[in-house]
C-alpha atoms as a PDB file:
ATOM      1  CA  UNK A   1       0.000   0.000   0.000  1.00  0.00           C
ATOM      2  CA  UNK A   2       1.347   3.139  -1.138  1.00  0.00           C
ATOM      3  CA  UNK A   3       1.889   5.696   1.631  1.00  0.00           C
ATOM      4  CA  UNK A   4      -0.470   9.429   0.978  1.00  0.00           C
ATOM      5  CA  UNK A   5      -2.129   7.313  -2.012  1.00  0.00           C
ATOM      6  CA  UNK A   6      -6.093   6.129  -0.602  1.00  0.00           C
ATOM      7  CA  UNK A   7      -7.604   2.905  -1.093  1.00  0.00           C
ATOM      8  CA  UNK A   8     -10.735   1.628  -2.628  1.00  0.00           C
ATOM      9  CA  UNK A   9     -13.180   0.468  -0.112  1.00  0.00           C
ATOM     10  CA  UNK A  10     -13.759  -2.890  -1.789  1.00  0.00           C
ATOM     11  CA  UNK A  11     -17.650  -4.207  -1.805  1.00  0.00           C
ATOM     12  CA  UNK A  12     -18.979  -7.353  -3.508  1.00  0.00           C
ATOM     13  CA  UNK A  13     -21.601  -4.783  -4.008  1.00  0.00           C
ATOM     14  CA  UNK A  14     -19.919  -3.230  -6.908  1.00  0.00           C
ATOM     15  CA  UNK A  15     -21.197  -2.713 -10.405  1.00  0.00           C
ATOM     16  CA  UNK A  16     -18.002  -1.159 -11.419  1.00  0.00           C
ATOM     17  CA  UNK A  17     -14.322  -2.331 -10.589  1.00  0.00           C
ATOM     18  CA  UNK A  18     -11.250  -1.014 -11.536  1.00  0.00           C
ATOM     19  CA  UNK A  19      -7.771  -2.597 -10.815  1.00  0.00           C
ATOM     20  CA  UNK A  20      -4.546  -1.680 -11.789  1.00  0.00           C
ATOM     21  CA  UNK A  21      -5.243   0.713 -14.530  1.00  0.00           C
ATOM     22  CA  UNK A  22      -2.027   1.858 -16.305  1.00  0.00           C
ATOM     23  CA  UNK A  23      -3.217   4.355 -19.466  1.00  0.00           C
ATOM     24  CA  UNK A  24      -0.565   6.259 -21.449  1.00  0.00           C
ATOM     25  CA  UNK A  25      -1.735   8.644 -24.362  1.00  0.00           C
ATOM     26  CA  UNK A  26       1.242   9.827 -26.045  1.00  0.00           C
ATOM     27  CA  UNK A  27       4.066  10.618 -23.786  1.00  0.00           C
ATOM     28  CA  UNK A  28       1.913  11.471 -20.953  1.00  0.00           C
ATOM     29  CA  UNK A  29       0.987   8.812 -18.356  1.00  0.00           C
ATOM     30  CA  UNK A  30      -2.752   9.309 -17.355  1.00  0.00           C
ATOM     31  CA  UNK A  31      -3.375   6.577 -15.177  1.00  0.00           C
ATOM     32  CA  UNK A  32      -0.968   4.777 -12.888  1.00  0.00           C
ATOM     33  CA  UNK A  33      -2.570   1.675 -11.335  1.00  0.00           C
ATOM     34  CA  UNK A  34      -5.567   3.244 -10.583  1.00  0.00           C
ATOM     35  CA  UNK A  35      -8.461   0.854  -8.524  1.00  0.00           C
ATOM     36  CA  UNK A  36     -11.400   1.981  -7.515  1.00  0.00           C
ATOM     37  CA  UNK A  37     -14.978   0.457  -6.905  1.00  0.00           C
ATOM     38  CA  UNK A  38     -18.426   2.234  -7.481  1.00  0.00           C
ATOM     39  CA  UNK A  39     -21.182   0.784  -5.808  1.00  0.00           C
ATOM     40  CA  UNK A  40     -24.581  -0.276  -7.338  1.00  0.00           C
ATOM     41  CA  UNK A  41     -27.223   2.018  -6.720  1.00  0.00           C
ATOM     42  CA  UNK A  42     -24.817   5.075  -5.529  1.00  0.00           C
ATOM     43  CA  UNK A  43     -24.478   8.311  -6.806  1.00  0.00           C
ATOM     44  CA  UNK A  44     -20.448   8.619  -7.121  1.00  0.00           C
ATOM     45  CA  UNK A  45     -18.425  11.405  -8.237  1.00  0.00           C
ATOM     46  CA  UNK A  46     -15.269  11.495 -10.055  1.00  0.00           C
ATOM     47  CA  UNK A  47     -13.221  14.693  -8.966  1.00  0.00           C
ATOM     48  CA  UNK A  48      -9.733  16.320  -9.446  1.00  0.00           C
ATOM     49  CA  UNK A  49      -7.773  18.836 -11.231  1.00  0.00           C
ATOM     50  CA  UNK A  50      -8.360  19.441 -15.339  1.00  0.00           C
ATOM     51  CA  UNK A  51      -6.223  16.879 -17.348  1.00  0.00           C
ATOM     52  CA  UNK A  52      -6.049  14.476 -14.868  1.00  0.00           C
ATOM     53  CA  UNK A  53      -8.281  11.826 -17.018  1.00  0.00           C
ATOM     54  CA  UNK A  54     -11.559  11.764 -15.346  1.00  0.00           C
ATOM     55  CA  UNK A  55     -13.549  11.751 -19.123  1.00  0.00           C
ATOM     56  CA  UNK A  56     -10.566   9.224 -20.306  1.00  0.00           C
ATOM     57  CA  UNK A  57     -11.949   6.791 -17.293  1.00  0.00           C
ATOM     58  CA  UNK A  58     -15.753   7.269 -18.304  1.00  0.00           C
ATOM     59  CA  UNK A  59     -14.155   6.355 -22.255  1.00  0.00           C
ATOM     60  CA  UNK A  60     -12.350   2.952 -20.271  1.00  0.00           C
ATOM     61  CA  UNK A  61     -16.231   1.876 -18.773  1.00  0.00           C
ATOM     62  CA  UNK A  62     -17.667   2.222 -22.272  1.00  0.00           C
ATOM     63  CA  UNK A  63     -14.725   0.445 -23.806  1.00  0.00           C
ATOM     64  CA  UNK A  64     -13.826   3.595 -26.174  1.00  0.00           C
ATOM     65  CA  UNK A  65     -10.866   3.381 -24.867  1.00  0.00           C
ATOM     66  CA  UNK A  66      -8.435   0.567 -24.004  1.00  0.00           C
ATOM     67  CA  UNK A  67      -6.117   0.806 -20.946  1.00  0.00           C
ATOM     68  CA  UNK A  68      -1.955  -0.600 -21.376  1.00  0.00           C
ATOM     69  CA  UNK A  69      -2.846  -2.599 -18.517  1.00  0.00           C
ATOM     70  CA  UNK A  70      -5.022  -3.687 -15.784  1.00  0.00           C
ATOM     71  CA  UNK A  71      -8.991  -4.061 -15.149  1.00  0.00           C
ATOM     72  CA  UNK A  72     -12.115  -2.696 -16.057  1.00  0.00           C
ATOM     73  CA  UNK A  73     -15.003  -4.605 -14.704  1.00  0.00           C
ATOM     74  CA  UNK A  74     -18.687  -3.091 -15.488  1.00  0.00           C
ATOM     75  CA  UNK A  75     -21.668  -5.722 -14.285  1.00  0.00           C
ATOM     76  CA  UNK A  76     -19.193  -8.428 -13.882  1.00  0.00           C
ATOM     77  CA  UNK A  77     -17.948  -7.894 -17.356  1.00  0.00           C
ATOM     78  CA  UNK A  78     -14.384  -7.444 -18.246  1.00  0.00           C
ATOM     79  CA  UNK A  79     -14.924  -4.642 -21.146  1.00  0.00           C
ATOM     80  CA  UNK A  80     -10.994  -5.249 -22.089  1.00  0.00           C
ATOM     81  CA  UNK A  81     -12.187  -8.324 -23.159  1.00  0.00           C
ATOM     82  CA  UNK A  82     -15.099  -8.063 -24.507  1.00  0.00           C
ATOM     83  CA  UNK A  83     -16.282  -9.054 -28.172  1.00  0.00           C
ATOM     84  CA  UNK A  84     -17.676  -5.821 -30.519  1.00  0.00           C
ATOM     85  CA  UNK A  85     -20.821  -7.342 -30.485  1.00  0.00           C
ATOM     86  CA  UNK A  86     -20.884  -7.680 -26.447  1.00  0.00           C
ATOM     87  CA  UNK A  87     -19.700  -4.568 -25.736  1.00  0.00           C
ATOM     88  CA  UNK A  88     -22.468  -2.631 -27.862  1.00  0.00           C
ATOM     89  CA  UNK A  89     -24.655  -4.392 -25.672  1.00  0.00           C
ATOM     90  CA  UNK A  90     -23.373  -3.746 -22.762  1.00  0.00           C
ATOM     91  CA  UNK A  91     -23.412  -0.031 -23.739  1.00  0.00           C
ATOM     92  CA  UNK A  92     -27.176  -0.296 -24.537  1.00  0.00           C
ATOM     93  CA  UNK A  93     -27.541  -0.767 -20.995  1.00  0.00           C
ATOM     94  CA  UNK A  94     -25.020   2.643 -19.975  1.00  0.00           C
ATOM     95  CA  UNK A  95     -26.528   5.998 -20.555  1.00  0.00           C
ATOM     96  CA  UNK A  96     -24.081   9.251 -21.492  1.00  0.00           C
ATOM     97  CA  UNK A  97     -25.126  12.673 -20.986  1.00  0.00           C
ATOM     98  CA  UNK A  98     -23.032  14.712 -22.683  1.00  0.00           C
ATOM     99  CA  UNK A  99     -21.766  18.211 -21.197  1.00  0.00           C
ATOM    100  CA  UNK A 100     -23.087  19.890 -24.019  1.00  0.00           C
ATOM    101  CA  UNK A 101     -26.214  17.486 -24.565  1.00  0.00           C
ATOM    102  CA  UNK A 102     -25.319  16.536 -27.386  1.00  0.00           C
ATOM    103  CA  UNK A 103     -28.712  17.340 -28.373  1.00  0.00           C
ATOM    104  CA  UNK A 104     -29.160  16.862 -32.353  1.00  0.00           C
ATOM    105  CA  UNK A 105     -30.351  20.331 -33.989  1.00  0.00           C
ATOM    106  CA  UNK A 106     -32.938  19.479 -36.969  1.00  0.00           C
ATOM    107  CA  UNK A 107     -34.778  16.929 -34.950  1.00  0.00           C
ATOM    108  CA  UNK A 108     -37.502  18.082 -32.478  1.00  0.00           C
ATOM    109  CA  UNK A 109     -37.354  17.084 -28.622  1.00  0.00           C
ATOM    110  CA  UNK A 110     -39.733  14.265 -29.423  1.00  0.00           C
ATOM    111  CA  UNK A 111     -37.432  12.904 -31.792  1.00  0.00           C
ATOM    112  CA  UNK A 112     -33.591  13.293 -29.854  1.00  0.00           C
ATOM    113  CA  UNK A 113     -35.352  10.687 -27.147  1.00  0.00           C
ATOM    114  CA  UNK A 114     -36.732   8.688 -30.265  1.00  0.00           C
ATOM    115  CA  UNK A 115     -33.521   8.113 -31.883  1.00  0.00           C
ATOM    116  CA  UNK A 116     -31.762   5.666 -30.104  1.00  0.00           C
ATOM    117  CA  UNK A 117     -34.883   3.525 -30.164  1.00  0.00           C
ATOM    118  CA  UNK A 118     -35.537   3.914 -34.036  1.00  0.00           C
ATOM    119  CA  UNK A 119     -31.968   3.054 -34.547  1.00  0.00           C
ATOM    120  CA  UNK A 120     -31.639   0.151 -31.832  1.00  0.00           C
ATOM    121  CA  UNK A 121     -35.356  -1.244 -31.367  1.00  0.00           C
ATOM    122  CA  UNK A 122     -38.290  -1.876 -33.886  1.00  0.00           C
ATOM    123  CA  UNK A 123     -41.004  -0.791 -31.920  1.00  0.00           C
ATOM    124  CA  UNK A 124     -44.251   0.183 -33.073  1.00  0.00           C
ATOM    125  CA  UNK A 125     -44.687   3.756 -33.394  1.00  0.00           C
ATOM    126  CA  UNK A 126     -47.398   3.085 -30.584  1.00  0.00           C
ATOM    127  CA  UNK A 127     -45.246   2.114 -27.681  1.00  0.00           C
ATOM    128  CA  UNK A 128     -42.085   4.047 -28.898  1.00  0.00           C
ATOM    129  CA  UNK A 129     -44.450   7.248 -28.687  1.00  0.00           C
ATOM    130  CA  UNK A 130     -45.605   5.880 -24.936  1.00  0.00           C
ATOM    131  CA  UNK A 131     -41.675   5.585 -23.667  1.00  0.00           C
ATOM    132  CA  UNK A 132     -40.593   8.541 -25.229  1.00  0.00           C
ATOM    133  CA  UNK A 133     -43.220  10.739 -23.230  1.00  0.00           C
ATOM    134  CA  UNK A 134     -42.675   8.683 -20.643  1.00  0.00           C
ATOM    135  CA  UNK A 135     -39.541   9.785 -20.020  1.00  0.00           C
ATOM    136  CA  UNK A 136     -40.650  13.294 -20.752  1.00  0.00           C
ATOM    137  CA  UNK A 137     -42.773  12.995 -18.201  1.00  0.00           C
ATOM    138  CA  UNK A 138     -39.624  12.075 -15.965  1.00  0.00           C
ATOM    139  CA  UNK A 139     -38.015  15.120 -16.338  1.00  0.00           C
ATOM    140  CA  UNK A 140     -40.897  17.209 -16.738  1.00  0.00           C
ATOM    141  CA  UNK A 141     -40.873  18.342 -20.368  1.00  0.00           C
ATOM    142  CA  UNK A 142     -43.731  16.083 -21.532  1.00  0.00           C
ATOM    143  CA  UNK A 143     -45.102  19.632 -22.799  1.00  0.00           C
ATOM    144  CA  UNK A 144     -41.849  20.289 -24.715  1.00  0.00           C
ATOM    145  CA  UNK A 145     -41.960  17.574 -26.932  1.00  0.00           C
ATOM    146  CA  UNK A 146     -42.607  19.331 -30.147  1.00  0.00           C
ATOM    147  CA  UNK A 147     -39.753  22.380 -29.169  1.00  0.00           C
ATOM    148  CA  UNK A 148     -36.357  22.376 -31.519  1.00  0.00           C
ATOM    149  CA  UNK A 149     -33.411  22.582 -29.477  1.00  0.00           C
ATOM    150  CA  UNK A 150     -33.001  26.393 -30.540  1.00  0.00           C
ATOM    151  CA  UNK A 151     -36.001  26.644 -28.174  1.00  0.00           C
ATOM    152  CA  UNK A 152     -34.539  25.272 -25.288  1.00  0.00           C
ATOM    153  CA  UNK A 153     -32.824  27.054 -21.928  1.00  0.00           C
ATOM    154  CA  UNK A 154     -29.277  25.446 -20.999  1.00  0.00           C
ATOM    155  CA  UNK A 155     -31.180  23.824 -18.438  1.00  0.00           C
ATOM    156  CA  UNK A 156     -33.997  21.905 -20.401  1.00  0.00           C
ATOM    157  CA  UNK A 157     -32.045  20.791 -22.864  1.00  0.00           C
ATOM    158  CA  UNK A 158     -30.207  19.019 -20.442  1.00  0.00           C
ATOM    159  CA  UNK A 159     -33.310  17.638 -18.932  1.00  0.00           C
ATOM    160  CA  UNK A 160     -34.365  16.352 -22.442  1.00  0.00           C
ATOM    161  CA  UNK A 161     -30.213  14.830 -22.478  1.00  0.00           C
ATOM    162  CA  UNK A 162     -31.074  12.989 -19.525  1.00  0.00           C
ATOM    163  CA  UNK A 163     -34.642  11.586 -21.010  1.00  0.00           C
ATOM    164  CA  UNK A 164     -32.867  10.334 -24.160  1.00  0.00           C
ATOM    165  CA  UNK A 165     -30.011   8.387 -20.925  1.00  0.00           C
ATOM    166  CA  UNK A 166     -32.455   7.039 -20.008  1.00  0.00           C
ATOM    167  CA  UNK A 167     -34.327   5.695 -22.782  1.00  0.00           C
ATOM    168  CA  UNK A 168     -33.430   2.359 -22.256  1.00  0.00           C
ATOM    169  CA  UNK A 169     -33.674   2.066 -18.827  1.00  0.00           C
ATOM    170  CA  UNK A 170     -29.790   1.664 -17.926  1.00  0.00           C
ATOM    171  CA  UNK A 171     -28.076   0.314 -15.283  1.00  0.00           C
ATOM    172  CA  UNK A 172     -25.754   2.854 -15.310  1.00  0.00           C
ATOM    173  CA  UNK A 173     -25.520   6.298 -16.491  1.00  0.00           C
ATOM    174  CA  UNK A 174     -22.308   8.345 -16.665  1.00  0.00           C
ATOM    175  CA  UNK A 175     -22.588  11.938 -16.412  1.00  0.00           C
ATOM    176  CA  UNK A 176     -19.276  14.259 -17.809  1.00  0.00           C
ATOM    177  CA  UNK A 177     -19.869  17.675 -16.349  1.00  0.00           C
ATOM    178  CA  UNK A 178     -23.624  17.702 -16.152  1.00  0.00           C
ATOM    179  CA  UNK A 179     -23.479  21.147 -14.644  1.00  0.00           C
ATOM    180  CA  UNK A 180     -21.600  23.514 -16.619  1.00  0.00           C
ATOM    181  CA  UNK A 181     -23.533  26.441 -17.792  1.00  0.00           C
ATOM    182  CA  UNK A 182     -26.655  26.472 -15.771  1.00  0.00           C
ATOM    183  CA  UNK A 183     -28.295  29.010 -13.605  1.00  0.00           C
ATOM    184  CA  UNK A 184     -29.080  27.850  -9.948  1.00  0.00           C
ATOM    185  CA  UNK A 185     -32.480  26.935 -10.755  1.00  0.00           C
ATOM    186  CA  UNK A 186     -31.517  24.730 -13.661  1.00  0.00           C
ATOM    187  CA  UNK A 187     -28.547  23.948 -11.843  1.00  0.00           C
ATOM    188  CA  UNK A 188     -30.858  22.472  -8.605  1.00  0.00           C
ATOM    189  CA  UNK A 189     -33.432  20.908 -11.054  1.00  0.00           C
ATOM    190  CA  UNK A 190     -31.150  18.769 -12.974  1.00  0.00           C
ATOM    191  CA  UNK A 191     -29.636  17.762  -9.012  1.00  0.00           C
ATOM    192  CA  UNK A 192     -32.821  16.714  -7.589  1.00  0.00           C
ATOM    193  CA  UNK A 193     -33.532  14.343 -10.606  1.00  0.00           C
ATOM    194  CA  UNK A 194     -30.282  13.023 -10.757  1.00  0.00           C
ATOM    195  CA  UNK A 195     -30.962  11.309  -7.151  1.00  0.00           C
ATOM    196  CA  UNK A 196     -34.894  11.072  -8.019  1.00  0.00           C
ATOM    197  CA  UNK A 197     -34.230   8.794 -11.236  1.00  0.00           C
ATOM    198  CA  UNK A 198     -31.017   7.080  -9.015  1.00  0.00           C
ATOM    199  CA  UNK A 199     -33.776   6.202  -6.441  1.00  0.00           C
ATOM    200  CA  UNK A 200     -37.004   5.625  -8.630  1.00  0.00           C
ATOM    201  CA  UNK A 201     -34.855   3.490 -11.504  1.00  0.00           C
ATOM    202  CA  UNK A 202     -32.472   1.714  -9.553  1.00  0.00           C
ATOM    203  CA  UNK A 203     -29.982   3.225 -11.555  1.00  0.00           C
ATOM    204  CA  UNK A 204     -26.173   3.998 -10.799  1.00  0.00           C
ATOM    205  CA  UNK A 205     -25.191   6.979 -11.450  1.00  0.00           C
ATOM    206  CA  UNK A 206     -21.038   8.175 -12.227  1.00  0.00           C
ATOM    207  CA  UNK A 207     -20.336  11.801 -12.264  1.00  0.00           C
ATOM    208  CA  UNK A 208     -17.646  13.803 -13.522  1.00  0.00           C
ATOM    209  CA  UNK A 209     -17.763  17.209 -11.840  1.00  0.00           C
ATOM    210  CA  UNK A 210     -15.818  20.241 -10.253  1.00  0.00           C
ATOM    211  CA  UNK A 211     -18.161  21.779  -8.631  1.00  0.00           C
ATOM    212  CA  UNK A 212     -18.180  20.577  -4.736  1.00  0.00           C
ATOM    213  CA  UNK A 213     -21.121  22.540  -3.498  1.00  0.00           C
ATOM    214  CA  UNK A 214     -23.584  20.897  -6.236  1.00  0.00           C
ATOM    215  CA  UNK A 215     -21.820  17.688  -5.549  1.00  0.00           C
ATOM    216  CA  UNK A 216     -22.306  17.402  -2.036  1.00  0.00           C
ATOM    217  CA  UNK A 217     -26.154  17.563  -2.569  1.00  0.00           C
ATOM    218  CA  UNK A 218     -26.392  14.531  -4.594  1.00  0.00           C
ATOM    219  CA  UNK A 219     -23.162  11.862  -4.104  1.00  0.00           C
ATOM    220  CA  UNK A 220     -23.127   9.571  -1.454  1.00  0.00           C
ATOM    221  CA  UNK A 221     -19.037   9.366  -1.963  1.00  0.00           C
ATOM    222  CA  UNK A 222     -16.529  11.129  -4.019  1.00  0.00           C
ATOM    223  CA  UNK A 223     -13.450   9.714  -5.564  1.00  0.00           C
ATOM    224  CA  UNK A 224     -10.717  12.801  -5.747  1.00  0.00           C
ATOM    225  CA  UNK A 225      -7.878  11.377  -8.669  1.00  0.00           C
ATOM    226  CA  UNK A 226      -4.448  13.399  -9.292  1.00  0.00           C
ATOM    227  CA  UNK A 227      -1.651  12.000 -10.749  1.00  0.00           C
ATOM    228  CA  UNK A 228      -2.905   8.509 -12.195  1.00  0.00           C
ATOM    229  CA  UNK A 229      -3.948   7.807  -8.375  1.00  0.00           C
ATOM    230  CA  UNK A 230      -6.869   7.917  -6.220  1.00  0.00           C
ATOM    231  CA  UNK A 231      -4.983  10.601  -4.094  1.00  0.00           C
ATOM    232  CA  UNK A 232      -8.988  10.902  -1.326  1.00  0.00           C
ATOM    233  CA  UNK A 233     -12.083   9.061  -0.867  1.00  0.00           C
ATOM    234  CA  UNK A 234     -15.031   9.807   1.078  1.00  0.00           C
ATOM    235  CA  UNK A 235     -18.709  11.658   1.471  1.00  0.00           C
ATOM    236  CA  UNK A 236     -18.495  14.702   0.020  1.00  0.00           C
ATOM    237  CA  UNK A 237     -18.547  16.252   3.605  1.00  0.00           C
ATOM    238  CA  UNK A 238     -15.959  14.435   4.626  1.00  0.00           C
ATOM    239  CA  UNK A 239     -13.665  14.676   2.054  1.00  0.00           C
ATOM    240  CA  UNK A 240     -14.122  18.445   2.650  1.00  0.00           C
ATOM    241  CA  UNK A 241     -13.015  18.673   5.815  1.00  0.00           C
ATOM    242  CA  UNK A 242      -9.912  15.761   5.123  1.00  0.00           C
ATOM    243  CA  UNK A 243      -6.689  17.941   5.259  1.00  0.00           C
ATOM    244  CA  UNK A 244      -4.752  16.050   3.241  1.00  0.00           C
ATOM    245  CA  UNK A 245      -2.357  18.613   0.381  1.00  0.00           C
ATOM    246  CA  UNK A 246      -4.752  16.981  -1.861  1.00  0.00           C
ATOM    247  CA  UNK A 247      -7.990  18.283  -0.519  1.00  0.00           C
ATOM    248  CA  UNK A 248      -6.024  21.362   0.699  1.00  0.00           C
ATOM    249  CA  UNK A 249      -5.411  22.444  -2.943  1.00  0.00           C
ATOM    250  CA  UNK A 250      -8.717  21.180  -4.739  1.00  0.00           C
ATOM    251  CA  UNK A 251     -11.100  22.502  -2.436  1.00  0.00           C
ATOM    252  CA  UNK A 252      -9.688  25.437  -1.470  1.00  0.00           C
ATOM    253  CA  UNK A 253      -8.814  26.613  -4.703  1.00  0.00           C
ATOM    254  CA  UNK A 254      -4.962  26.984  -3.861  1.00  0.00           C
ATOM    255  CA  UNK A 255      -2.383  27.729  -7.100  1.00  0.00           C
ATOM    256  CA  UNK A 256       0.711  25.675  -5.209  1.00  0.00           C
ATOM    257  CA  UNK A 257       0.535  22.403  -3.768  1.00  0.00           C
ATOM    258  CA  UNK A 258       1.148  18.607  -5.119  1.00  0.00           C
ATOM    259  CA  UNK A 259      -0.180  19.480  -8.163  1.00  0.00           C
ATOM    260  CA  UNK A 260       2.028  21.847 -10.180  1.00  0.00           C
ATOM    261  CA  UNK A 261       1.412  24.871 -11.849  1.00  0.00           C
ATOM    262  CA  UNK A 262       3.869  24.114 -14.508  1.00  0.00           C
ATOM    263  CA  UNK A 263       3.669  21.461 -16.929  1.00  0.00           C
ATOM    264  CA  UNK A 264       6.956  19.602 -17.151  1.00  0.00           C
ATOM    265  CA  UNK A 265       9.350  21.298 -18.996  1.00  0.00           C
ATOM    266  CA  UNK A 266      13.311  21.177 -19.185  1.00  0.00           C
ATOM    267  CA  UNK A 267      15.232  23.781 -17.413  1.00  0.00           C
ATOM    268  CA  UNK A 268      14.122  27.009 -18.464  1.00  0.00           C
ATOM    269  CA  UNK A 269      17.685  28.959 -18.103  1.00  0.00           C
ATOM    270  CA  UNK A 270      19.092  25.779 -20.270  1.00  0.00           C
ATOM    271  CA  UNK A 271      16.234  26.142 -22.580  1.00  0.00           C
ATOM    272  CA  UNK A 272      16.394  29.634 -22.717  1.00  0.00           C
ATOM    273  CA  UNK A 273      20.491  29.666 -23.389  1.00  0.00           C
ATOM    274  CA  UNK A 274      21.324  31.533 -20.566  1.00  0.00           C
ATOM    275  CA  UNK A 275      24.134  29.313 -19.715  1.00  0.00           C
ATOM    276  CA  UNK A 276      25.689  28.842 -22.946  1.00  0.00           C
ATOM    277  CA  UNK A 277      25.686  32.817 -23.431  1.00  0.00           C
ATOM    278  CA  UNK A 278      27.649  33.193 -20.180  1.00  0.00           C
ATOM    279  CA  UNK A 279      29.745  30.555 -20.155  1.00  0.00           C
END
């Protein structure tokens, strides 16, 4: 065990398991042997500073992505190893909402939560038209249903996002910055059904997020992850108060601590040929 670095908190529990996760993308080294466990029916959140790879582990879940080495276990599944034609159905049961939404322009709201079934389930137009304002209904735009994007606020159009997640009634949905750009009303809207469809689905819910005060109103436990590592673990009021550098610098915003301010570079008086001109 690696001294300052935190450990899962193992649970047979888990619907996803990570062990060991080495990923390099070029030169850069994003993950080294990361594990961690997220249990089924949580909310968890995925925290730390930009660049550290939180979207690159939501890519490793959905098998996008491939790690160098180690595990990636999703419903007992080991996506490394997967066939193409098991992992597109394990992603049929893992909603996405985007940060944007994703939403697609020409097609009315009706029609973004439609897609995935026209393109993944021959329904007849009966029952498809029955889910899809059923999960209108969810999120409270059945009344929208006829809107074009253009006509949406930031904040409905990621309610109509989350409909078309949950189409098919995943397991699991992974959320990369579901918060960015919305007003506090929006903002508080989009929290409340986050743990509402967690509770009333039975769903699982991974987020990927920065912001600690929205956070700490809907994660039961929040997974901080600097350099390749799971650095702090914890509720989201705990890991607040932790005073660990880690926490010290995330949370409270500071410039200097374990994670640098510079990106590594070679000596900048060498690079700069200060010591060749005075030599």
């Amino acid at each position: 065990m690696n001294p300052g670095v935190a450990q899962p908190e193992s649970s047979a529990a888990a619907l996803v398991q990570v062990r060991g996760l080495h990923t390099r993308i070029g030169a850069k080294t994003i993950f080294d042997g990361l594990d961690l466990d997220v249990p089924r029916g949580s909310v968890t959140a995925i925290m730390g500073p930009s660049g550290t790879g939180k979207t690159t582990l939501l890519r490793h879940l959905t098998g996008q992505l491939r790690p160098d080495t180690g595990s990636v276990r999703v419903d007992g599944e080991e996506v490394t190893k997967l066939s193409r034609r098991d992992l597109f159905a394990l992603r049929e049961r893992i909603g996405f909402l985007f940060q944007n939404s994703a939403l697609l322009t020409d097609f009315s709201v009706f029609e973004n939560i439609a897609f995935p079934l026209r393109q993944h389930a021959k329904l007849p137009e009966e029952l498809l038209r029955d889910i899809v304002l059923t999960k209108l209904q969810a999120v409270g735009l059945r009344g929208a249903a006829q809107l074009m994007p253009s006509e949406l606020s930031g904040g409905m159009a990621r309610r109509v996002a989350l409909a078309r997640a949950i189409v098919f009634d995943p397991m699991l949905i992974l959320y990369d910055e579901p918060f960015v750009g919305l007003d506090p009303i929006a903002l508080n809207q989009v929290l409340r059904l986050i743990r509402t469809l967690n509770h009333t689905l039975g769903i699982t819910s991974i987020l990927v997020a920065h912001e600690l005060a929205a956070i700490q109103k809907v994660a039961d436990r929040v997974y901080l992850i600097a350099n390749g590592k799971l650095v702090a673990q914890g509720a989201p009021d705990e890991l607040a108060r932790q005073d660990s550098p880690w926490t010290r610098q995330f949370f409270g915003g500071e410039a200097d601590g374990p994670v640098p301010f510079h990106y590594p570079a070679p000596d900048y008086a060498t690079e700069l040929g200060f010591r060749e001109a005075h030599r």
